[in-house]
N, C-alpha and C. Protein backbone atom coordinates (compact mmCIF):
# COMPACT_ATOMS: atom_id res chain seq x y z
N UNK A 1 224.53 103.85 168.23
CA UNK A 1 224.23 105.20 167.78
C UNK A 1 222.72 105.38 167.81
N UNK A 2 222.30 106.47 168.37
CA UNK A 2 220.68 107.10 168.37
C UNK A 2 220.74 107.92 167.68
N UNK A 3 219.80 108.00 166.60
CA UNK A 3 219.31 109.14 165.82
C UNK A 3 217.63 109.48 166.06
N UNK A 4 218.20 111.01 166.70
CA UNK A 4 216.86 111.50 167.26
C UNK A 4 216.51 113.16 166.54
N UNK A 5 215.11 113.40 167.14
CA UNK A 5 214.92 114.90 166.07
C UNK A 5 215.58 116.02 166.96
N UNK A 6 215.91 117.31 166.48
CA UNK A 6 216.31 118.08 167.09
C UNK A 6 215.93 119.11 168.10
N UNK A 7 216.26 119.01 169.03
CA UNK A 7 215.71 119.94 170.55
C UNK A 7 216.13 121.30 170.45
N UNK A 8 215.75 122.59 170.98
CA UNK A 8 216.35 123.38 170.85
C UNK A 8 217.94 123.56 171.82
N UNK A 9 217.72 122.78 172.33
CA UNK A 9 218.52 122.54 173.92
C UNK A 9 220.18 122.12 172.50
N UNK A 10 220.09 121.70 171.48
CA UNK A 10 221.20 121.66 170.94
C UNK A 10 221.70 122.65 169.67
N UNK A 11 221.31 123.27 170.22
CA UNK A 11 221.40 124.80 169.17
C UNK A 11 223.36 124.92 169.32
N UNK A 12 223.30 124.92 170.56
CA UNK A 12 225.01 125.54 170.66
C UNK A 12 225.70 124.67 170.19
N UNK A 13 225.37 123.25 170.33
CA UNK A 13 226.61 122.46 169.93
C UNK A 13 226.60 122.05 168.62
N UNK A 14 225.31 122.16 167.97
CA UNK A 14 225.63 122.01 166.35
C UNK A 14 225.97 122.86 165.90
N UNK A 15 225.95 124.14 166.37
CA UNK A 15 226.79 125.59 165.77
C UNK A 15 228.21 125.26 165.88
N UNK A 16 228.36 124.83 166.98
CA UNK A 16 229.75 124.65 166.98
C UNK A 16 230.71 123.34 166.62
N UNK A 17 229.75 122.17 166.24
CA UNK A 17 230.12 121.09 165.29
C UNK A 17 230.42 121.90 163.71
N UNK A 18 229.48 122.65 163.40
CA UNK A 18 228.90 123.39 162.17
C UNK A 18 230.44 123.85 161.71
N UNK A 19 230.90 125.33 162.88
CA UNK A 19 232.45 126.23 162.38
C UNK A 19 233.39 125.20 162.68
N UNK A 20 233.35 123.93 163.39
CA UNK A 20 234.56 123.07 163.75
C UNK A 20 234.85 122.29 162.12
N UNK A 21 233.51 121.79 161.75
CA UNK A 21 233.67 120.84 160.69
C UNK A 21 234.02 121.93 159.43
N UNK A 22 233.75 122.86 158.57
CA UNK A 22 233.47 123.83 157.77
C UNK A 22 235.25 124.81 157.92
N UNK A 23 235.23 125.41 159.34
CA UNK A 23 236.34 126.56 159.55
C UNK A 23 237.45 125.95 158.55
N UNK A 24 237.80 124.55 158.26
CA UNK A 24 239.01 124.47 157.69
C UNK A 24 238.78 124.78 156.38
N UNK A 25 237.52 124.58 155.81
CA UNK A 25 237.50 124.70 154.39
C UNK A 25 237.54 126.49 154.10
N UNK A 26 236.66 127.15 154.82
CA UNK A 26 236.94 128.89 154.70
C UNK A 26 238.28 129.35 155.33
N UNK A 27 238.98 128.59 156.05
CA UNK A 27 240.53 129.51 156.41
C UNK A 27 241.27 129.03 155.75
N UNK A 28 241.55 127.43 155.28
CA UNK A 28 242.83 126.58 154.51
C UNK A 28 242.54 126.33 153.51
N UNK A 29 241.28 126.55 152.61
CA UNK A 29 241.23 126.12 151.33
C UNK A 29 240.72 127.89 150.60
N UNK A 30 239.19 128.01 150.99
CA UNK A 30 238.57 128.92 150.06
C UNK A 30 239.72 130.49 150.57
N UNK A 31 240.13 130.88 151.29
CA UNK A 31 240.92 132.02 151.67
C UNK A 31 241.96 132.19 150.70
N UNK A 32 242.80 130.89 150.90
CA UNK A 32 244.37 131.22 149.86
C UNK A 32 243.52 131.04 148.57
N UNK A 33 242.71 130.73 148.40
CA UNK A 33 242.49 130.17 146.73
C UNK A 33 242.11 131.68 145.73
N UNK A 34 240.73 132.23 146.76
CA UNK A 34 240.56 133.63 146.02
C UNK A 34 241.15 134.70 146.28
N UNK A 35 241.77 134.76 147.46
CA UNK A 35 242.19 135.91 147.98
C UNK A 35 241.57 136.59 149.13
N UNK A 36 242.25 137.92 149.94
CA UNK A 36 241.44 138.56 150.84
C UNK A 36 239.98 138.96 150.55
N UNK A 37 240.26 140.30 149.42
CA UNK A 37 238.99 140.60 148.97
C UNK A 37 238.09 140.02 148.66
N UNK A 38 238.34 138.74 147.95
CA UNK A 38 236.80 138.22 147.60
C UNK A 38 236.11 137.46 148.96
N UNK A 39 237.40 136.61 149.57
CA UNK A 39 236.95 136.25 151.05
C UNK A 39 236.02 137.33 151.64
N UNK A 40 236.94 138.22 151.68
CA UNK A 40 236.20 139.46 153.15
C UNK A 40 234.76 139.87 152.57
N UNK A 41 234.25 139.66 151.26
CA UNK A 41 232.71 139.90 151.00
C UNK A 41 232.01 138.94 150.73
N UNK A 42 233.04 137.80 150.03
CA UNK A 42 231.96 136.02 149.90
C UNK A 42 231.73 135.22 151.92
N UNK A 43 232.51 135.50 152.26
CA UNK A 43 232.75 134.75 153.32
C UNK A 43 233.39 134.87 154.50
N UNK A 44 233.25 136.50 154.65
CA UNK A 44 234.09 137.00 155.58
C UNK A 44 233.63 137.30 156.86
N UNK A 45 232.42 136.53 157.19
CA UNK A 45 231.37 136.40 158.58
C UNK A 45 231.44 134.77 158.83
N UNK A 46 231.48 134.24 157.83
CA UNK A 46 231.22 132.93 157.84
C UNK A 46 230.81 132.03 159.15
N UNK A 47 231.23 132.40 160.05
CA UNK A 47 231.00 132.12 161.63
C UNK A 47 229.30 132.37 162.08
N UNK A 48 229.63 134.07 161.82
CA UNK A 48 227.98 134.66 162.37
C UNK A 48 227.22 133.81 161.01
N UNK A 49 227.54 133.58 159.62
CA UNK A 49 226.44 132.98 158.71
C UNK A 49 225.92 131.73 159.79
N UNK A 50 227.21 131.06 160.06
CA UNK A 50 226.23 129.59 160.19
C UNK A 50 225.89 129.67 161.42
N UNK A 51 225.90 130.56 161.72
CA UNK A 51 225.27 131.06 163.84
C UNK A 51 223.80 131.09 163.37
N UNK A 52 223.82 132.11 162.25
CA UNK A 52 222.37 132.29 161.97
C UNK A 52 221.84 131.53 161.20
N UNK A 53 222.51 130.59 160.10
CA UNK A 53 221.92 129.46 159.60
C UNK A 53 221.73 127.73 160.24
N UNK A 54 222.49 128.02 161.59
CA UNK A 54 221.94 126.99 161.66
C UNK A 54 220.85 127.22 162.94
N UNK A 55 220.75 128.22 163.40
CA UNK A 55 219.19 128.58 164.32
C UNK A 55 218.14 128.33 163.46
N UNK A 56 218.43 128.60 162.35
CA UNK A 56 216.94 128.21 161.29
C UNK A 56 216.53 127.24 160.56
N UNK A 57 217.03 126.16 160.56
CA UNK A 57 217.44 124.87 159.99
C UNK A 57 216.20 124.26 160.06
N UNK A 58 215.85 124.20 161.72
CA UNK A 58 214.84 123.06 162.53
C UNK A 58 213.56 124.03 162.19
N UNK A 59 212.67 123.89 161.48
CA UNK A 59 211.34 124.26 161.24
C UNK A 59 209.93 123.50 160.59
N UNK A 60 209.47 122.75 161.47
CA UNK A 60 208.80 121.92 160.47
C UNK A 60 207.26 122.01 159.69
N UNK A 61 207.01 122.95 160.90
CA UNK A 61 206.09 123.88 160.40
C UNK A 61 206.33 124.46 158.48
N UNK A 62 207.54 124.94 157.88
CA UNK A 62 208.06 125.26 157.04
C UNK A 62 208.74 123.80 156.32
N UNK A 63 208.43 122.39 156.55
CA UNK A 63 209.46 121.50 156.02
C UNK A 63 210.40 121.44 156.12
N UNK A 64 211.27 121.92 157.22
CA UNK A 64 212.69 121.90 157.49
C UNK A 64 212.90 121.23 158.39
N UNK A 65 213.87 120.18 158.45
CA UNK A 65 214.43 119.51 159.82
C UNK A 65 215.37 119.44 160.10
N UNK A 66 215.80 118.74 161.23
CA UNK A 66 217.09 118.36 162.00
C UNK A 66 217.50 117.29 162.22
N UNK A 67 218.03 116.02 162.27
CA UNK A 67 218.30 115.30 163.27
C UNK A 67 220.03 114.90 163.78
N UNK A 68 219.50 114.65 165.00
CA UNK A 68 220.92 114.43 165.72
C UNK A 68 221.34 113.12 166.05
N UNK A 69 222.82 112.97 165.60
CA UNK A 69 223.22 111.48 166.19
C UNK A 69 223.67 111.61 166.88
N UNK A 70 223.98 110.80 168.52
CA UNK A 70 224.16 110.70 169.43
C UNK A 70 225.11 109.20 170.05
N UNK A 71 225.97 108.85 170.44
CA UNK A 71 226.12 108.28 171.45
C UNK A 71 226.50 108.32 172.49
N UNK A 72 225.73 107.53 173.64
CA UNK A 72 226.50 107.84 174.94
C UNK A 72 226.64 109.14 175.39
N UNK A 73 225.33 110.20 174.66
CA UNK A 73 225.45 111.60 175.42
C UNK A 73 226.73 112.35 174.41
N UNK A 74 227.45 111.90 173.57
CA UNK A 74 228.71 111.99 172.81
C UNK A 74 227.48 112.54 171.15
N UNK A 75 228.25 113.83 171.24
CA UNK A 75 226.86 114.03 169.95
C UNK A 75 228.21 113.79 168.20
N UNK A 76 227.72 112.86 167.95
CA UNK A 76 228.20 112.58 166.57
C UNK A 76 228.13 113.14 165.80
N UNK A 77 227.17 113.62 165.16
CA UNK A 77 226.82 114.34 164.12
C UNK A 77 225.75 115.15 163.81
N UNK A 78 225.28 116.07 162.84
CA UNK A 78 224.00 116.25 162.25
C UNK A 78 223.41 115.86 160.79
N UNK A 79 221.91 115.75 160.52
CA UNK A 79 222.05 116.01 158.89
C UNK A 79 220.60 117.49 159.11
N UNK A 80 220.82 118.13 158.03
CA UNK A 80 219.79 119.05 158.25
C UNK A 80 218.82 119.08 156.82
N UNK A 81 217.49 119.14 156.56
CA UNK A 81 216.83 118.73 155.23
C UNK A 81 215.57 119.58 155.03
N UNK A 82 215.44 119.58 153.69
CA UNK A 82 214.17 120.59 153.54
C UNK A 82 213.40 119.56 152.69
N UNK A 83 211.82 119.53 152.72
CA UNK A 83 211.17 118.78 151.78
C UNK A 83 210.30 120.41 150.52
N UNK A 84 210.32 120.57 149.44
CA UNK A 84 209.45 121.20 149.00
C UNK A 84 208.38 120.20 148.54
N UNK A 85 206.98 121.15 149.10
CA UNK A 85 205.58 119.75 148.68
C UNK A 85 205.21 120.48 147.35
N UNK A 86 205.42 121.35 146.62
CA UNK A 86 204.89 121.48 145.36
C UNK A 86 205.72 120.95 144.49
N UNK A 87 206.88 120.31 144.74
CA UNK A 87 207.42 118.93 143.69
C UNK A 87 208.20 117.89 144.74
N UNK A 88 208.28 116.72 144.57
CA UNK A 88 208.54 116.02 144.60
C UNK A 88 210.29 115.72 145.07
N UNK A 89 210.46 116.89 145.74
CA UNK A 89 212.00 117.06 145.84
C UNK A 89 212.82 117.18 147.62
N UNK A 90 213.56 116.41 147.81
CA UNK A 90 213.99 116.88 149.45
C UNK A 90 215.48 117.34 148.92
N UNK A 91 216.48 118.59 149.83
CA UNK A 91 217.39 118.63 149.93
C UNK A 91 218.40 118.48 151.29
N UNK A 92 219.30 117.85 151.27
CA UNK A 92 220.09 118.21 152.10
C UNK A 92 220.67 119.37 152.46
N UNK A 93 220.42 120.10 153.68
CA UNK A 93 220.99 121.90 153.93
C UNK A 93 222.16 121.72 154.06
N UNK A 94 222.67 120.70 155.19
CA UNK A 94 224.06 120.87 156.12
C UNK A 94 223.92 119.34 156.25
N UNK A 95 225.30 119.08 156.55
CA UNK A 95 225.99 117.42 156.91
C UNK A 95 227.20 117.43 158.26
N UNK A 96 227.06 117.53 159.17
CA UNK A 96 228.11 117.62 159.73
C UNK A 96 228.44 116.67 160.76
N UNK A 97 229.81 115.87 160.64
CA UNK A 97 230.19 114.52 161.24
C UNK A 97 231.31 115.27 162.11
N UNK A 98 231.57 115.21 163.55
CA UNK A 98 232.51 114.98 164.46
C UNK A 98 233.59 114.69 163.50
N UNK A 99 234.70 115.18 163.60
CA UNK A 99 236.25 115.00 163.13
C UNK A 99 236.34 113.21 163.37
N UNK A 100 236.12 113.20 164.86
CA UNK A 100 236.73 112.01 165.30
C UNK A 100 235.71 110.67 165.09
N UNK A 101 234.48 111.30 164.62
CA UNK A 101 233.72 109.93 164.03
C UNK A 101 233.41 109.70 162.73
N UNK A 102 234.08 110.94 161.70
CA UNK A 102 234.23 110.32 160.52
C UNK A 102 234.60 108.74 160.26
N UNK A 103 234.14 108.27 158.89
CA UNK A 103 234.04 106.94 158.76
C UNK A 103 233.80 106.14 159.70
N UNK A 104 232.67 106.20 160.80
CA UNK A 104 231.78 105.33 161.80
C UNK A 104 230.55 104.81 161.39
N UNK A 105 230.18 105.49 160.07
CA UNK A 105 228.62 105.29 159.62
C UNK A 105 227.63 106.31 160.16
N UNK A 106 227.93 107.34 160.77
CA UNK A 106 227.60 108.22 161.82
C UNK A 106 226.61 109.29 160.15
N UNK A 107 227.75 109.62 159.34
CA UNK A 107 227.23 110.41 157.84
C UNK A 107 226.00 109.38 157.47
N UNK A 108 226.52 108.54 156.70
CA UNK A 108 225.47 107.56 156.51
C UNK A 108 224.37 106.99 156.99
N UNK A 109 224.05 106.81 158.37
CA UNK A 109 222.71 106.37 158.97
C UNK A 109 222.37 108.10 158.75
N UNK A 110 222.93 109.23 159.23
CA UNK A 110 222.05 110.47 158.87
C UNK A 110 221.30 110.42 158.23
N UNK A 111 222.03 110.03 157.05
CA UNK A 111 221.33 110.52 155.32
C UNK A 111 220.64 109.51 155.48
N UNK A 112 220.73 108.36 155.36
CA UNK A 112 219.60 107.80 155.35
C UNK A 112 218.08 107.91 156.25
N UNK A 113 218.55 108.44 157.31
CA UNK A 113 217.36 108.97 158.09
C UNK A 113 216.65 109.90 157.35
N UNK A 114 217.28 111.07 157.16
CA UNK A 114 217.08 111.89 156.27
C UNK A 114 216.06 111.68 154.69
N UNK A 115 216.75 110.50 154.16
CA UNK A 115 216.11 110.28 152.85
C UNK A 115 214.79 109.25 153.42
N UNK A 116 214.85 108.40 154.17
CA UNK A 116 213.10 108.22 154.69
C UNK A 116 212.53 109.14 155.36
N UNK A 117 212.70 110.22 155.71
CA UNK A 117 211.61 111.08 155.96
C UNK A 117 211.43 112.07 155.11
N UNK A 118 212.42 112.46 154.71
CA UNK A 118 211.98 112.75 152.89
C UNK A 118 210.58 112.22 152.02
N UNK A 119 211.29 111.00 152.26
CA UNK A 119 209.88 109.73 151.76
C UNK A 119 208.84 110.08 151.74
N UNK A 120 208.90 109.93 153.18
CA UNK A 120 207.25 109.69 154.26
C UNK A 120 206.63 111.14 153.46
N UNK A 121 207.61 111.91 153.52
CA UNK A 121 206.66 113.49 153.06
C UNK A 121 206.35 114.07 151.30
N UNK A 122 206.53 112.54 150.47
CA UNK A 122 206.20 112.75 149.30
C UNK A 122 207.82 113.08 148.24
N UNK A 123 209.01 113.40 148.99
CA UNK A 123 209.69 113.44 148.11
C UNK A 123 210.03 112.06 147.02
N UNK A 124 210.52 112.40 145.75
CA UNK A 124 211.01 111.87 145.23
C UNK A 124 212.60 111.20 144.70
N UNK A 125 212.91 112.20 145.21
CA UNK A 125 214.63 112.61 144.87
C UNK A 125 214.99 113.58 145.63
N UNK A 126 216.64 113.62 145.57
CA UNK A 126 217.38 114.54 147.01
C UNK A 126 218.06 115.13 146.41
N UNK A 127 218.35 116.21 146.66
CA UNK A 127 219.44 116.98 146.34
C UNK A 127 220.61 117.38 147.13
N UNK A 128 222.11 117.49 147.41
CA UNK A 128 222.86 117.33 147.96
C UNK A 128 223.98 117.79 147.32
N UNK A 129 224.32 119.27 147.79
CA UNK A 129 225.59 120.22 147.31
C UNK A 129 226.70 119.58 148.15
N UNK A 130 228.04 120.38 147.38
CA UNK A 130 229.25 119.92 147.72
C UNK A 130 230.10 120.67 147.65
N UNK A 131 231.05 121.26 147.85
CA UNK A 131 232.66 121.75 147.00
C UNK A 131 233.15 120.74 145.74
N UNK A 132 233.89 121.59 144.64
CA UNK A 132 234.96 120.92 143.92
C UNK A 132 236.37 120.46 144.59
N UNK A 133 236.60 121.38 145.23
CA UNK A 133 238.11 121.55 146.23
C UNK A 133 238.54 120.62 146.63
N UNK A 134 239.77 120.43 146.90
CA UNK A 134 240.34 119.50 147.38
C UNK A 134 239.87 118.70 149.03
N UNK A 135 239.09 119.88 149.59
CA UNK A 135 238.72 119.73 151.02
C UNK A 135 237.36 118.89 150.97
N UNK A 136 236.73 119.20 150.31
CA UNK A 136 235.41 118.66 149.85
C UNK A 136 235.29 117.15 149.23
N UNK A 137 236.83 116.62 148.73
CA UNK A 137 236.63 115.53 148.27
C UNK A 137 235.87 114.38 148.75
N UNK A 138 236.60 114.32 150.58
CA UNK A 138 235.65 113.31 150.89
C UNK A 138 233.95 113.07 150.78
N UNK A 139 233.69 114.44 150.56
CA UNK A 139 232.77 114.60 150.80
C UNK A 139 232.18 113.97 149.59
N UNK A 140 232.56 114.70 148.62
CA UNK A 140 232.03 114.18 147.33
C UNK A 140 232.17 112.47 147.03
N UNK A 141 232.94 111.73 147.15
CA UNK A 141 233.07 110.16 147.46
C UNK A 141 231.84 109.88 148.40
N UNK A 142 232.09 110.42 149.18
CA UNK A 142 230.54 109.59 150.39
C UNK A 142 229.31 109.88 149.40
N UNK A 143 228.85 110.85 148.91
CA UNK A 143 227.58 111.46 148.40
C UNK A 143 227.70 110.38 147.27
N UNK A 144 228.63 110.04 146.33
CA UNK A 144 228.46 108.97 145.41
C UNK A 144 228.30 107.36 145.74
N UNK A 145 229.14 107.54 146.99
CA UNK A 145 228.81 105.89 147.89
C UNK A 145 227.41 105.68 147.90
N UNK A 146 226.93 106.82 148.38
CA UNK A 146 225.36 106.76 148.43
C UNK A 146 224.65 106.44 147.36
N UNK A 147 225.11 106.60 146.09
CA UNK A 147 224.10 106.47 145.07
C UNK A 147 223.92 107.86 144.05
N UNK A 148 224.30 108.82 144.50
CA UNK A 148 223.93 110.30 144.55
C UNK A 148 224.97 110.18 143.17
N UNK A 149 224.36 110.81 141.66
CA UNK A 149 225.21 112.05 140.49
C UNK A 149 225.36 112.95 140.80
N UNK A 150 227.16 113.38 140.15
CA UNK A 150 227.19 114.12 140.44
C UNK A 150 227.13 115.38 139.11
N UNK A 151 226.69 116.28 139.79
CA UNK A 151 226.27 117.59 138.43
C UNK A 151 227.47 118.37 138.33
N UNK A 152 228.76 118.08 137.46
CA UNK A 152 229.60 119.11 136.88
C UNK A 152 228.98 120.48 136.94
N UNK A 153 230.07 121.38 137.93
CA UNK A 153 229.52 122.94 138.23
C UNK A 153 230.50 123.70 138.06
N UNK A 154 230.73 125.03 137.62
CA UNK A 154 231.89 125.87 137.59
C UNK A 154 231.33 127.02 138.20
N UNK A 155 232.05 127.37 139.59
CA UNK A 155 231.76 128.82 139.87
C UNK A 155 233.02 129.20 139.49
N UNK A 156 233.15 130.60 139.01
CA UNK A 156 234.35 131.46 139.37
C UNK A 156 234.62 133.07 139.82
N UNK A 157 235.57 133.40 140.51
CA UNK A 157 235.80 134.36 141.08
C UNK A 157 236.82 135.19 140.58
N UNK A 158 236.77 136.67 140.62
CA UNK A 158 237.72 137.28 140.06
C UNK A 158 237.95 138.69 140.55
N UNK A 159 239.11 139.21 141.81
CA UNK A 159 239.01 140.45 142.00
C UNK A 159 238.81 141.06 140.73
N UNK A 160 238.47 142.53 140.63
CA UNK A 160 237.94 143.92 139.97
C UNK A 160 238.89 144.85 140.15
């Protein structure tokens, strides 16, 4: 596995790692859970969001990065990260692992890439959102493999 920084030349395919990895959680989990209405105004672009969130990710000029894992021309994954320099803090934006290379270490060398260049740029600590949901679980297990607390959160939703 190569983990390298991000080119613009991979704009399309992390967009589309991005709705591949994500689409199940906004059509099979968050949809039936709240309903149409709250979908069609929380999350009812969700596609064009991460079209346009992930064109803006890579900025380093601004402390924002990219990097991409790679093998064999075979793109594995992304992690995407922000450092703020007036404290001591990096976050994770986006995490996204290939379906088919989950549990390869593909997540894990990310983040760890991720959290040394964090480093290098003065952070102290990371921050790293999640879902409660059932879809999100794995997610939440890896982030604690890592080391990472987790912060008890309650959003809730309620048609009007």
């Amino acid at each position: 596995m190569h983990i390298r920084t991000y080119v613009d030349a991979d704009l399309a395919r992390l967009i589309d790692l991005t709705i591949d990895t994500f689409g199940p959680f906004y059509e099979e989990s968050f949809r039936p859970l709240v309903g149409e209405t709250i979908f069609t105004h929380q999350h009812g672009n969700w596609r064009d969001d991460y079209r346009k969130q992930v064109a803006g990710l890579h900025d380093p000029a601004q402390h924002k990065y990219v990097a991409v894992a790679e093998e064999s021309g075979v793109l594995l994954g992304y992690v995407a990260w922000d450092v703020d320099p007036a404290r001591p803090k990096g976050t994770v934006e986006l995490l996204a692992v290939a379906r088919e290379h989950r549990r390869s270490n593909a997540g894990t060398a990310l983040c760890e890439h991720a959290f040394e260049a964090m480093r290098s740029e003065g952070a102290e600590y990371v921050e790293i959102g999640t879902g409660g949901d059932d879809f999100h679980a794995p997610a939440r297990a890896f982030y604690e493999s890592l080391g990472c607390a987790k912060l008890p959160l309650a959003v809730y939703f309620r048609d009007l």
